[in-house]
Protein backbone atom coordinates (compact mmCIF):
# COMPACT_ATOMS: atom_id res chain seq x y z
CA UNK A 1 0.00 0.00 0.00
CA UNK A 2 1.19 3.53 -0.63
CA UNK A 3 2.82 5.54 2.18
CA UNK A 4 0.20 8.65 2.83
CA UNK A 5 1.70 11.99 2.24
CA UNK A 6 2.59 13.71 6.11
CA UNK A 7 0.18 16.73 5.09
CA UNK A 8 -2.29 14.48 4.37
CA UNK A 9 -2.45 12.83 7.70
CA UNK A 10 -2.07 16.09 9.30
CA UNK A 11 -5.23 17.11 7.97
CA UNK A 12 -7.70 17.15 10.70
CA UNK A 13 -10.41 15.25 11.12
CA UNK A 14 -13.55 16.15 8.69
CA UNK A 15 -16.16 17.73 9.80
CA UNK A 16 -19.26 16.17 8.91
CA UNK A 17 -18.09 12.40 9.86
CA UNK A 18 -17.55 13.77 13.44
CA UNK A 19 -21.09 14.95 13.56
CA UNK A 20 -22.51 11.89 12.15
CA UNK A 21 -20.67 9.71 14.85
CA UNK A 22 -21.97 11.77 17.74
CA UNK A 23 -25.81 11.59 15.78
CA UNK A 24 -24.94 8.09 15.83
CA UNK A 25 -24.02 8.20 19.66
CA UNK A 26 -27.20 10.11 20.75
CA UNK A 27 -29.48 8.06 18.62
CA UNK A 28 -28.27 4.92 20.54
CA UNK A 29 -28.79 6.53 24.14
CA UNK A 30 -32.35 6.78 22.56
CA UNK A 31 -32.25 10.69 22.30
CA UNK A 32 -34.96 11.70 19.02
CA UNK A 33 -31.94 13.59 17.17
CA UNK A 34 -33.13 15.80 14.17
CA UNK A 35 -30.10 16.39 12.12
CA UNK A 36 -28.93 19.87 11.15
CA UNK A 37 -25.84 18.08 10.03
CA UNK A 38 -24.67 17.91 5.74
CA UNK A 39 -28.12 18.33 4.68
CA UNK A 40 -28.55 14.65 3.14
CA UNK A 41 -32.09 14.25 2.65
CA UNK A 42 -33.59 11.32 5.59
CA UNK A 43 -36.70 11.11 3.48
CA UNK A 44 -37.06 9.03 0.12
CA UNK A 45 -37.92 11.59 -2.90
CA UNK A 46 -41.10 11.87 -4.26
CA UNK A 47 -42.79 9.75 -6.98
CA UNK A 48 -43.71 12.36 -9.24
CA UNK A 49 -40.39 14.13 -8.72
CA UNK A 50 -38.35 10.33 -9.77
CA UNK A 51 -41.22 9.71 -12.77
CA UNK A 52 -40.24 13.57 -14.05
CA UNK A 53 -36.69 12.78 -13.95
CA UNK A 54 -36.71 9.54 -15.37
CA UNK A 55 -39.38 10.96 -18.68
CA UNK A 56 -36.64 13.74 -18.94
CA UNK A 57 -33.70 11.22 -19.18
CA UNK A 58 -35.37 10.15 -22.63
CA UNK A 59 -35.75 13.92 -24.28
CA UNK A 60 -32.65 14.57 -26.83
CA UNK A 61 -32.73 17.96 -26.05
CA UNK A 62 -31.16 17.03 -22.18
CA UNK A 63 -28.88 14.97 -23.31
CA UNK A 64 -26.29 17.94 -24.81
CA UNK A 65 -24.61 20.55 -22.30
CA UNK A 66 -26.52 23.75 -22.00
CA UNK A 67 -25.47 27.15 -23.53
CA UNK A 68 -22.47 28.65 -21.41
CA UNK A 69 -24.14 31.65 -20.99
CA UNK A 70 -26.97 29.65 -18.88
CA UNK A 71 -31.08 29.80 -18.92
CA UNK A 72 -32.01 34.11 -18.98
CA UNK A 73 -34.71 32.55 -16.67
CA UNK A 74 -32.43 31.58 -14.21
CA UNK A 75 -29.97 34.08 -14.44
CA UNK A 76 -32.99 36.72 -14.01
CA UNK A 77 -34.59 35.23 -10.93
CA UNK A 78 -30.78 35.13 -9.63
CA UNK A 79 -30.07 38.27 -10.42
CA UNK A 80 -33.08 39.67 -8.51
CA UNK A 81 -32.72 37.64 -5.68
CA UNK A 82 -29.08 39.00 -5.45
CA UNK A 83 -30.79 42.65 -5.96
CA UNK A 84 -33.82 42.00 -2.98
CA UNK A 85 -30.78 40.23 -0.68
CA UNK A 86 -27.51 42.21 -0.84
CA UNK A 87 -28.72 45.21 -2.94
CA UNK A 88 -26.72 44.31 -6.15
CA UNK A 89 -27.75 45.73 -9.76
């Protein structure tokens, strides 16, 4: 096996795996944790929301990257959120 680079193991420990073991912890002293942890979803995703996704996997039009300049949909309800938030125009 490779030797791991010194900075490497230096690195400390991450972040979201110590919060998951002491979730893990609490949940077996039978404490009712809700998670404010990495935001992975605890709940299965809709029906309708997997049945759109899998009808759009079989449009040609998604299967080609999108123009670089993005959606002007998008970038307009960005841009105005960014105007109502911070006051950028």
């Amino acid at each position: 096996m490779p030797e791991v680079a010194e900075r490497v193991r230096n690195l400390p420990p991450y972040l979201f795996a110590r919060i998951e073991k002491l979730i893990e912890e609490k949940k077996a002293e039978g404490v009712d944790v809700i998670s404010l942890g990495i935001g992975d979803p605890d709940q299965p995703t809709p029906e309708h929301i997997c049945a759109e996704a899998a009808k759009q996997l079989y449009l040609p039009a998604n299967h080609q990257y999108p123009s670089s300049v993005g959606m002007l949909a998008f970038r307009t309800t960005v841009a105005e959120w960014y105007a109502r938030r911070f006051g950028v125009v």
